[in-house]
C-alpha atoms as a PDB file:
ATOM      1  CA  UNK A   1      98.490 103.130  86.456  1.00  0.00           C
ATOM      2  CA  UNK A   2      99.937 101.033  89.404  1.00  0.00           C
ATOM      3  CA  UNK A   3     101.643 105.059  90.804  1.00  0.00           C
ATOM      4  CA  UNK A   4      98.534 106.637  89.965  1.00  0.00           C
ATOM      5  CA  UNK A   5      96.284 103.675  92.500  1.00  0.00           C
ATOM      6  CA  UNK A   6      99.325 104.364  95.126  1.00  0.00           C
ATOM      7  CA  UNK A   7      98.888 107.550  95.062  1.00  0.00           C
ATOM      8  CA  UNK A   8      95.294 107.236  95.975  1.00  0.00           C
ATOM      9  CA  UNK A   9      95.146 105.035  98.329  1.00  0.00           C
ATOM     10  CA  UNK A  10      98.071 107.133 100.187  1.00  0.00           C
ATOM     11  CA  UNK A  11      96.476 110.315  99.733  1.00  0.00           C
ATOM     12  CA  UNK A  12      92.915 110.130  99.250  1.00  0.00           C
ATOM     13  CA  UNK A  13      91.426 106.427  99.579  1.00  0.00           C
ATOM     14  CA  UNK A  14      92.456 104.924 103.130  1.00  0.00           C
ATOM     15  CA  UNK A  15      90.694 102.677 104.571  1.00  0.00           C
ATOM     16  CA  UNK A  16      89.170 101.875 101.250  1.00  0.00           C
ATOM     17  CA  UNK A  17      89.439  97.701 101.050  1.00  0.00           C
ATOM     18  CA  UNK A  18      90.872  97.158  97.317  1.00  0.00           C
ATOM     19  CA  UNK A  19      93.127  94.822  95.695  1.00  0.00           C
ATOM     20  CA  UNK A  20      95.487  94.895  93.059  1.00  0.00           C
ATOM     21  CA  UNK A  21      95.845  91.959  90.845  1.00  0.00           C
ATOM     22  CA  UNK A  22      98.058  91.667  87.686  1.00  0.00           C
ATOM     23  CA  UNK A  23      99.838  89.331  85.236  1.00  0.00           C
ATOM     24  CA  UNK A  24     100.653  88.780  81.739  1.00  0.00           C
ATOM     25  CA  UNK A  25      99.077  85.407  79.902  1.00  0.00           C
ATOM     26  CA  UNK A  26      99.678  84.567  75.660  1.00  0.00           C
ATOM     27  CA  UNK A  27      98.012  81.692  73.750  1.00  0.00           C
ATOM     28  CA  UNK A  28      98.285  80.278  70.237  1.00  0.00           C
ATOM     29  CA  UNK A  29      95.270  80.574  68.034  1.00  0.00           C
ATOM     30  CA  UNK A  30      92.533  78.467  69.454  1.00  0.00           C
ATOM     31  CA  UNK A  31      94.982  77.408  72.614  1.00  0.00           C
ATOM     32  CA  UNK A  32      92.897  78.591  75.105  1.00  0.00           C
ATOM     33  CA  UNK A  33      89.680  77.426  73.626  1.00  0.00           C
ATOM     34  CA  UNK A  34      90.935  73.898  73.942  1.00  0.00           C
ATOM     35  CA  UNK A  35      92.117  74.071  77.396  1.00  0.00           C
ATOM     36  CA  UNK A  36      88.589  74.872  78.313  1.00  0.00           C
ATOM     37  CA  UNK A  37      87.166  72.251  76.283  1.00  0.00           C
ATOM     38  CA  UNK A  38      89.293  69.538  78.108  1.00  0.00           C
ATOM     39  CA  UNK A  39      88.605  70.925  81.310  1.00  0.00           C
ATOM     40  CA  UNK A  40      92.249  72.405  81.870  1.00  0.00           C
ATOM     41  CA  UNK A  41      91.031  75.900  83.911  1.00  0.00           C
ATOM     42  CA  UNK A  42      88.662  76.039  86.846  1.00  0.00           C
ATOM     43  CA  UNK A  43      86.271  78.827  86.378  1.00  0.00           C
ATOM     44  CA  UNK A  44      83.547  80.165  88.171  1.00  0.00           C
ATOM     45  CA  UNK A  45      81.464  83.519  88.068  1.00  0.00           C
ATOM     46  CA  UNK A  46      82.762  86.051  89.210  1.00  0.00           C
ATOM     47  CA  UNK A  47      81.496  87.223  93.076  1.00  0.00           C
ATOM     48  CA  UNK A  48      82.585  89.724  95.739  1.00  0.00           C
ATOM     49  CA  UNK A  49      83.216  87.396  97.630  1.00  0.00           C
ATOM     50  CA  UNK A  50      85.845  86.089  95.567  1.00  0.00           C
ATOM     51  CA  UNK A  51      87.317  89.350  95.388  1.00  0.00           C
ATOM     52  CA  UNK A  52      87.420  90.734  98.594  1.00  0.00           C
ATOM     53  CA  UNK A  53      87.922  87.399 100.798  1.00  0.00           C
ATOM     54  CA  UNK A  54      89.606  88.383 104.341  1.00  0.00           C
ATOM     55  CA  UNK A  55      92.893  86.650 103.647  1.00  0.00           C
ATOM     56  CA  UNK A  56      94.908  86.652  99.897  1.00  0.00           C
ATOM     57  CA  UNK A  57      96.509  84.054 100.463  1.00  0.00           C
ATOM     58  CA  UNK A  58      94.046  81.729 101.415  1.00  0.00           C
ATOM     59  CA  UNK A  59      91.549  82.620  98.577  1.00  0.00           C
ATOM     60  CA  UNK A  60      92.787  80.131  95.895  1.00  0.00           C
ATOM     61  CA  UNK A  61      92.019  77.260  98.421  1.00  0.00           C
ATOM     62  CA  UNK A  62      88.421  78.453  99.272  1.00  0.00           C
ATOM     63  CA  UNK A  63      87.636  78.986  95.526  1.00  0.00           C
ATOM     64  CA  UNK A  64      89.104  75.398  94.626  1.00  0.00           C
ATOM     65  CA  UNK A  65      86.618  74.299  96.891  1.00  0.00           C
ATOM     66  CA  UNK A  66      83.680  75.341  95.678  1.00  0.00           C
ATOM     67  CA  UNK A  67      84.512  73.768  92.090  1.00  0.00           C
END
């Protein structure tokens, strides 16, 4: 998949803003459930703003923020 979004953005997609974002998370039954429950993750809806803020790197900070 990662080639294939390459390809495009070499070939047929520049100029187009995108992102690509990827990772690998596991959990035990009912792990994840209680991390949220004791307040463990930040979470937010999601917005395009979010996605498609001017600088990467500063994006965690700005969304920590708004929690």
């Amino acid at each position: 998949m990662f080639e294939a979004v390459g390809r495009g953005w070499f070939f047929e997609w520049r100029g187009l803003p995108f992102r690509i974002f990827s990772g690998c998370a596991g959990w035990g039954p009912k792990q994840l459930e209680g991390e949220l429950a004791r307040g463990d993750w930040y979470h937010r809806p999601a917005t395009t703003e979010a996605l498609f803020y001017d600088d990467p790197y500063e994006v965690w900070d700005h969304m920590v923020r708004k929690v």
